[in-house]
PDB file of N, CA and C in Angstrom:
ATOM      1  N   UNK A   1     -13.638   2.596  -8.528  1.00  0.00           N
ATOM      2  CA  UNK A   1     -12.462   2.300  -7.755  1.00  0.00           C
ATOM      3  C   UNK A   1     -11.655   3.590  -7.613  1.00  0.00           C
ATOM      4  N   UNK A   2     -11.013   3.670  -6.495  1.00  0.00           N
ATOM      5  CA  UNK A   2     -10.257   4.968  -6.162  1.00  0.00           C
ATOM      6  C   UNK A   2      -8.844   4.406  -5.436  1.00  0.00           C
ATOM      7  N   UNK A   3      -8.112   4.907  -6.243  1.00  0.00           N
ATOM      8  CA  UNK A   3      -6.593   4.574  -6.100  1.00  0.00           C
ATOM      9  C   UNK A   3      -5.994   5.655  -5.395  1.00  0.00           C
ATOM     10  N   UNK A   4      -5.078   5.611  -4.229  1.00  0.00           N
ATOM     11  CA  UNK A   4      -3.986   6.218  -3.510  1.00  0.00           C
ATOM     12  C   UNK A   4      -2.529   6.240  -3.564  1.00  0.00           C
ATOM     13  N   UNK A   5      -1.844   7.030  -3.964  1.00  0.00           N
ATOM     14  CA  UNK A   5      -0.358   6.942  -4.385  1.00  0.00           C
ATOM     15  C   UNK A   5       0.340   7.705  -3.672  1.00  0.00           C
ATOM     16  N   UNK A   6       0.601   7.162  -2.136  1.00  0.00           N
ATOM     17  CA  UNK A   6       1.464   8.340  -1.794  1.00  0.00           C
ATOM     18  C   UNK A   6       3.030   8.608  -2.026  1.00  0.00           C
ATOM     19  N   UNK A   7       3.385   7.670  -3.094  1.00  0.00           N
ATOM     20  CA  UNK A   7       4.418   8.152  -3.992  1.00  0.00           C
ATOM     21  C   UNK A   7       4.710   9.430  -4.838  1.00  0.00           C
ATOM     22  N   UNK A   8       3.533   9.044  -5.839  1.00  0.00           N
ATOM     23  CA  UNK A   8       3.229  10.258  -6.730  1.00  0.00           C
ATOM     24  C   UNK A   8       3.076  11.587  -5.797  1.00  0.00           C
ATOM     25  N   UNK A   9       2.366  11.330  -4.689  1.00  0.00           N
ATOM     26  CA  UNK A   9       1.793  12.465  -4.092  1.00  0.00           C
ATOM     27  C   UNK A   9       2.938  13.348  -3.330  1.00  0.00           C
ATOM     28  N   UNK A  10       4.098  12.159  -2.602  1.00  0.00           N
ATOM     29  CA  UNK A  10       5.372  13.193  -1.989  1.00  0.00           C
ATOM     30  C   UNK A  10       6.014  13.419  -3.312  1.00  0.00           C
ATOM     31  N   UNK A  11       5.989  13.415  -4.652  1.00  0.00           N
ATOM     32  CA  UNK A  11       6.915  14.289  -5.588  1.00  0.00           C
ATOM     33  C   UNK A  11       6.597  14.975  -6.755  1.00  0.00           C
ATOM     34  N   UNK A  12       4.640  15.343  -5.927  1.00  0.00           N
ATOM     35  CA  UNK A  12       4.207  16.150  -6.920  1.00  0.00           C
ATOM     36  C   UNK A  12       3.709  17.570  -5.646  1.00  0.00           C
ATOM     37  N   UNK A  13       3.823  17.032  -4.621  1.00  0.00           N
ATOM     38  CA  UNK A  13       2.589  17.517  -3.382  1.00  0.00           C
ATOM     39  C   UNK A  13       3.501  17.440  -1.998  1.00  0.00           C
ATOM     40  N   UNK A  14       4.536  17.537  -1.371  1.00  0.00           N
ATOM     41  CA  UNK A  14       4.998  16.782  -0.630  1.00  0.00           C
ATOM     42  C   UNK A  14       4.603  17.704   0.639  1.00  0.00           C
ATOM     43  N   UNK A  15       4.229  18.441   0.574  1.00  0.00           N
ATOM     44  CA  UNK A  15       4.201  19.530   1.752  1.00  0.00           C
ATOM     45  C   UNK A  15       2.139  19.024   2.346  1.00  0.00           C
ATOM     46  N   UNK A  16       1.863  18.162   1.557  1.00  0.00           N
ATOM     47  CA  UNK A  16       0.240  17.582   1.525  1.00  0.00           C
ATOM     48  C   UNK A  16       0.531  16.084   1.991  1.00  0.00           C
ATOM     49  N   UNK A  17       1.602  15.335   2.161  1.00  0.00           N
ATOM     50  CA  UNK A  17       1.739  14.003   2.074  1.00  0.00           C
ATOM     51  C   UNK A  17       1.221  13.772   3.514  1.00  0.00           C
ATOM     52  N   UNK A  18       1.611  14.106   4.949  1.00  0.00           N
ATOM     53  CA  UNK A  18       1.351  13.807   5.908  1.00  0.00           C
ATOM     54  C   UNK A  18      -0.006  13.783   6.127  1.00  0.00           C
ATOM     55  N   UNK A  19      -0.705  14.863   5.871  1.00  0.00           N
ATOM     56  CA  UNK A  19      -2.057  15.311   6.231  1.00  0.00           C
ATOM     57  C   UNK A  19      -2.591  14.222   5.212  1.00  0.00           C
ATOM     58  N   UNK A  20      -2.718  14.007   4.154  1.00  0.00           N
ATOM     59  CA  UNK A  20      -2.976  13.556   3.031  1.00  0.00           C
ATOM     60  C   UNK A  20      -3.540  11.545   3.658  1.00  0.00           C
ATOM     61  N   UNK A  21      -1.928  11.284   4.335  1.00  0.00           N
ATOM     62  CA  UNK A  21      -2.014   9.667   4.625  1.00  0.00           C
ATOM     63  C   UNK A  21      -2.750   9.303   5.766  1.00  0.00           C
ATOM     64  N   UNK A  22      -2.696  10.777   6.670  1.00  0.00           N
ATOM     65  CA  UNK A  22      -3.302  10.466   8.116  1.00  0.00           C
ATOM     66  C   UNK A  22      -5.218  10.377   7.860  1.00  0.00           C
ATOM     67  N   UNK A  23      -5.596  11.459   7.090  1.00  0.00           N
ATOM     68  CA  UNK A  23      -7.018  11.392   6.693  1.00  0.00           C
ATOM     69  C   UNK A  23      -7.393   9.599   5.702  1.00  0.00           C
ATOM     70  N   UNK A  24      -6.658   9.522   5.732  1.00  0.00           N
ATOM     71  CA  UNK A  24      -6.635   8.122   4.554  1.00  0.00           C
ATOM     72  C   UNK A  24      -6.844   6.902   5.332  1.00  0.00           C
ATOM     73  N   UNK A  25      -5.792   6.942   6.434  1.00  0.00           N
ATOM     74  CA  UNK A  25      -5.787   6.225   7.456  1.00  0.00           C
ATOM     75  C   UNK A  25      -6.613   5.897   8.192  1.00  0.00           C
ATOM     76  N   UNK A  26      -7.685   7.160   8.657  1.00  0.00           N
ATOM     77  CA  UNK A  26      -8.907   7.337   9.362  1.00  0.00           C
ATOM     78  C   UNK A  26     -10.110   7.091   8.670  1.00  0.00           C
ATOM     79  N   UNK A  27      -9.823   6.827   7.282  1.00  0.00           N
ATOM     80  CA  UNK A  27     -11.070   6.049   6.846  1.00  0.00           C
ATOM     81  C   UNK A  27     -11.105   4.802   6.466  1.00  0.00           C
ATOM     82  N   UNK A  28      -9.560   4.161   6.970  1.00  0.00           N
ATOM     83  CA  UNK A  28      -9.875   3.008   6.545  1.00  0.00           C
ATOM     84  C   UNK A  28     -10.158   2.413   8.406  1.00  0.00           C
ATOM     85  N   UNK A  29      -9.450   3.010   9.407  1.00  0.00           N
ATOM     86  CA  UNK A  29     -10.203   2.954  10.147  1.00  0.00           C
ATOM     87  C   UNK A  29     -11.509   2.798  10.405  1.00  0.00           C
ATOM     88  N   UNK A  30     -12.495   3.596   9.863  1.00  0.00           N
ATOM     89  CA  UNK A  30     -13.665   3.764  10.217  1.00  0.00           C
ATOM     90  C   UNK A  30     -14.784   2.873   8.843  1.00  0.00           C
ATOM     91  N   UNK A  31     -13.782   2.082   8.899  1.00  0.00           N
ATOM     92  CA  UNK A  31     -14.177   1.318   7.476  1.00  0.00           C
ATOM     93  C   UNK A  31     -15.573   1.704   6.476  1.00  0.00           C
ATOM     94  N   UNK A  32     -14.579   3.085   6.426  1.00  0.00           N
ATOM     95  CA  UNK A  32     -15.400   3.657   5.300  1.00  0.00           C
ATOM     96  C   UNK A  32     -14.870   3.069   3.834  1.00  0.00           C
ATOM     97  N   UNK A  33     -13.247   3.168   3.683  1.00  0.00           N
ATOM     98  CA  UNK A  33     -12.988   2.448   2.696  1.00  0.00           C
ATOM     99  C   UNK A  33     -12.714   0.743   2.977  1.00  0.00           C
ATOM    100  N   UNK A  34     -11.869   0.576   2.039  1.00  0.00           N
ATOM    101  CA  UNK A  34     -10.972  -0.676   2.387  1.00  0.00           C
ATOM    102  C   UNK A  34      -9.936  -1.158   1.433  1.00  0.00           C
ATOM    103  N   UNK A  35      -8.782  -2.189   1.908  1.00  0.00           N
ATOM    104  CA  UNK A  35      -7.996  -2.105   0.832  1.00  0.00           C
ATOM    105  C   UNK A  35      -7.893  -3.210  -0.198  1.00  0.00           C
ATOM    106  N   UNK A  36      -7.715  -3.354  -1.484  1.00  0.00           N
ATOM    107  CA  UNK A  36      -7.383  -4.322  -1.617  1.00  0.00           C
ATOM    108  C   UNK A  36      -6.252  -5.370  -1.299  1.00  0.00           C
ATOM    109  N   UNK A  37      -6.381  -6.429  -0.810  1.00  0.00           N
ATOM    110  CA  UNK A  37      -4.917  -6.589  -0.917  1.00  0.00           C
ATOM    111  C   UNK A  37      -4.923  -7.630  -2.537  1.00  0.00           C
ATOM    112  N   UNK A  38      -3.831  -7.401  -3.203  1.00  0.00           N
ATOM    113  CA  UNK A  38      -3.646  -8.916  -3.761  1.00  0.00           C
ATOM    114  C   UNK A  38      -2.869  -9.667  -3.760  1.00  0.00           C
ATOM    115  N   UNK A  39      -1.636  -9.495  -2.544  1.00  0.00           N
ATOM    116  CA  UNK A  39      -0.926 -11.031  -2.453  1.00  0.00           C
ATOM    117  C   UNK A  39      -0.735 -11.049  -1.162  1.00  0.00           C
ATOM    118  N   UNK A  40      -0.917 -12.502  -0.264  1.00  0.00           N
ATOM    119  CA  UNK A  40      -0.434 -12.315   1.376  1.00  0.00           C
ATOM    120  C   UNK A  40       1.006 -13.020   0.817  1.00  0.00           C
ATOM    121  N   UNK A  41       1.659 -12.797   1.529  1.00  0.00           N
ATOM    122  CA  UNK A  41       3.265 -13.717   1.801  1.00  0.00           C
ATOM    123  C   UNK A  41       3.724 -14.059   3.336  1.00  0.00           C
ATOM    124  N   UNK A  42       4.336 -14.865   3.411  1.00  0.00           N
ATOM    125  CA  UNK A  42       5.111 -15.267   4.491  1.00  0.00           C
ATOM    126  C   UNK A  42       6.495 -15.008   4.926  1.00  0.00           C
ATOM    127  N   UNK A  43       6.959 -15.070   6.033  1.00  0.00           N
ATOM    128  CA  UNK A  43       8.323 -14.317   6.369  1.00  0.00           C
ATOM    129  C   UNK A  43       9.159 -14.552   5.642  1.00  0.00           C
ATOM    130  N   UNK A  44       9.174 -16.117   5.123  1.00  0.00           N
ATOM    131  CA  UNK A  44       9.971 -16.632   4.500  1.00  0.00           C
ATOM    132  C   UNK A  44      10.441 -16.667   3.229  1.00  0.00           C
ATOM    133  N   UNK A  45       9.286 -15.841   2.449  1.00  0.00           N
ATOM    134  CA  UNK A  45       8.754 -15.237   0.837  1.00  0.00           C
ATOM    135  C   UNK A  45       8.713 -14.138   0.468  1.00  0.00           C
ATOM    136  N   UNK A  46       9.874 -13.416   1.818  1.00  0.00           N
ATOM    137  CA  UNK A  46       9.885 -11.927   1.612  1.00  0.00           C
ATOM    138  C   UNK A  46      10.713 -11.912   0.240  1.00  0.00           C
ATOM    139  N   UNK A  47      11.359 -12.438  -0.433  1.00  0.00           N
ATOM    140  CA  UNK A  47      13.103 -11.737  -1.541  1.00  0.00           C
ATOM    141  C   UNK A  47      12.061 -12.015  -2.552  1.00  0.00           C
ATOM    142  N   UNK A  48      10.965 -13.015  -2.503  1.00  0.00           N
ATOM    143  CA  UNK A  48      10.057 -13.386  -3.819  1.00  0.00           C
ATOM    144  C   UNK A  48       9.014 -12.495  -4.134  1.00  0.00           C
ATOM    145  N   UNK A  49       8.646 -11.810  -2.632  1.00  0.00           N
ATOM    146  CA  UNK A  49       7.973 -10.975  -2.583  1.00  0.00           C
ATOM    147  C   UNK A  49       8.052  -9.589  -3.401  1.00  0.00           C
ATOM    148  N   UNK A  50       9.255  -9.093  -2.965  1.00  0.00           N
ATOM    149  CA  UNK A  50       9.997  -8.176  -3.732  1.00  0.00           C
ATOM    150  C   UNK A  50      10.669  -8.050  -4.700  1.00  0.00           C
ATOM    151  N   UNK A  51      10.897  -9.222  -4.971  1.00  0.00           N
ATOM    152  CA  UNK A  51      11.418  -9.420  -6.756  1.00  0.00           C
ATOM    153  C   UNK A  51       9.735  -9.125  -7.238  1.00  0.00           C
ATOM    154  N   UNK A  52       8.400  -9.983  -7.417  1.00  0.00           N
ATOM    155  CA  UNK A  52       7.448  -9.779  -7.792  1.00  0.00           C
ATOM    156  C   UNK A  52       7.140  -8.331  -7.802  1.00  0.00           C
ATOM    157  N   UNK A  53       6.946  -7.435  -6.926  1.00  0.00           N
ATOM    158  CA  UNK A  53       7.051  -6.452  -6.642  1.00  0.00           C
ATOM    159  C   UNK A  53       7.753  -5.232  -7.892  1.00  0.00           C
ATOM    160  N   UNK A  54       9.286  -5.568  -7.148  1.00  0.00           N
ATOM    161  CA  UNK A  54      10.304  -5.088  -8.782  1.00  0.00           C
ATOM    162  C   UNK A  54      10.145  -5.102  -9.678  1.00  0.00           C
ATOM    163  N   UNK A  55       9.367  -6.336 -10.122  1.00  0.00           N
ATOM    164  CA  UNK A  55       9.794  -7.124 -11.405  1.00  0.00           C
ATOM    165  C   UNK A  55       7.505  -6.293 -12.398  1.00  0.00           C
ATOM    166  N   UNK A  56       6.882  -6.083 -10.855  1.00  0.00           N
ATOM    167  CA  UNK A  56       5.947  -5.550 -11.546  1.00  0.00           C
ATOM    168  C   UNK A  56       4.285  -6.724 -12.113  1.00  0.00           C
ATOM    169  N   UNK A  57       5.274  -7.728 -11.166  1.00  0.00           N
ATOM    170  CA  UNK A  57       4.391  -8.940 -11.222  1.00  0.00           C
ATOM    171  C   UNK A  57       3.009  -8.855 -10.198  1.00  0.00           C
ATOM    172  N   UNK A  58       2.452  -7.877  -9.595  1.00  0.00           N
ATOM    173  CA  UNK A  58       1.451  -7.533  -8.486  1.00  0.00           C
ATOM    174  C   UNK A  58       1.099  -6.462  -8.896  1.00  0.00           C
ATOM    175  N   UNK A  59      -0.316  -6.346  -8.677  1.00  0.00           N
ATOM    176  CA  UNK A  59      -1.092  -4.936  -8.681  1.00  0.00           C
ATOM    177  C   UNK A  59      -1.790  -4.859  -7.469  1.00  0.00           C
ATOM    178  N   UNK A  60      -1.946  -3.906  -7.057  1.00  0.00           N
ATOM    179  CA  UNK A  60      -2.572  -3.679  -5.620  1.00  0.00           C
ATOM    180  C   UNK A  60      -1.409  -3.988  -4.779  1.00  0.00           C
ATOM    181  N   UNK A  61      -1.948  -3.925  -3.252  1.00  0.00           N
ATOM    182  CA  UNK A  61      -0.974  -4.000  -2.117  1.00  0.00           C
ATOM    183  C   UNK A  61      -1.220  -5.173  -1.863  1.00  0.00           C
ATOM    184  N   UNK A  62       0.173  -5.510  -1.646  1.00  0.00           N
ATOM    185  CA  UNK A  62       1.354  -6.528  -1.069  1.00  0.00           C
ATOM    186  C   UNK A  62       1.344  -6.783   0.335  1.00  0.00           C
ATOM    187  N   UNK A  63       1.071  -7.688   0.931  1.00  0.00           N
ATOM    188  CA  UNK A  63       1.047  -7.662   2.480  1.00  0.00           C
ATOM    189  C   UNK A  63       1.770  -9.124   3.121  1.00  0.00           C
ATOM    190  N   UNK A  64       3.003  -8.793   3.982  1.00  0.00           N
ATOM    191  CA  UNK A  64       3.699 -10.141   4.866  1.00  0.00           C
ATOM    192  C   UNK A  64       2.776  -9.909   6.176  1.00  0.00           C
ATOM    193  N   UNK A  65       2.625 -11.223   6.326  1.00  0.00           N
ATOM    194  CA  UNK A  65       1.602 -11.837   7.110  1.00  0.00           C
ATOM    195  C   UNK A  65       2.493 -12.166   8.272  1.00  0.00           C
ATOM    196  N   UNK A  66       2.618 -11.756   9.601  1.00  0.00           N
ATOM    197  CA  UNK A  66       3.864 -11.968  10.909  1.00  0.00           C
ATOM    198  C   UNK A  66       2.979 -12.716  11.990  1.00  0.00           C
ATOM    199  N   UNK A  67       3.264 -13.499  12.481  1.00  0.00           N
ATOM    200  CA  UNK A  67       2.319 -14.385  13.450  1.00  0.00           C
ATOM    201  C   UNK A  67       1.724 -15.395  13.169  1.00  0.00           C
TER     202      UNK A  67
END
């Protein structure tokens, strides 16, 4: 498994962050990688969303579901 932090990366690297997300981007494009997600939510489950979030209750990415 290979993890991406472009947190860590703008406040260790920040002058690398752009180039860094756009190449990242283009492979998930080209579904070379892919992401995990592990929670969908609804518009309505956004404040629960982000308390979970805060609170450290989720690993992996978080995704609101619109439509």
């Amino acid at each position: 498994m290979l993890t991406y932090n472009s947190s860590l990366l703008s406040q260790t690297h920040p002058e690398r962050l752009a180039d860094s997300a756009r190449r990242a981007l283009e492979l998930v494009a080209d579904g070379k990688i892919g992401i995990d997600i592990a929670a969908e939510h609804e518009p309505a489950d956004v404040e629960s969303a982000i308390a979970d979030l805060a609170g450290g209750a989720t690993r992996g990415k978080s995704i609101v579901r619109i439509g």
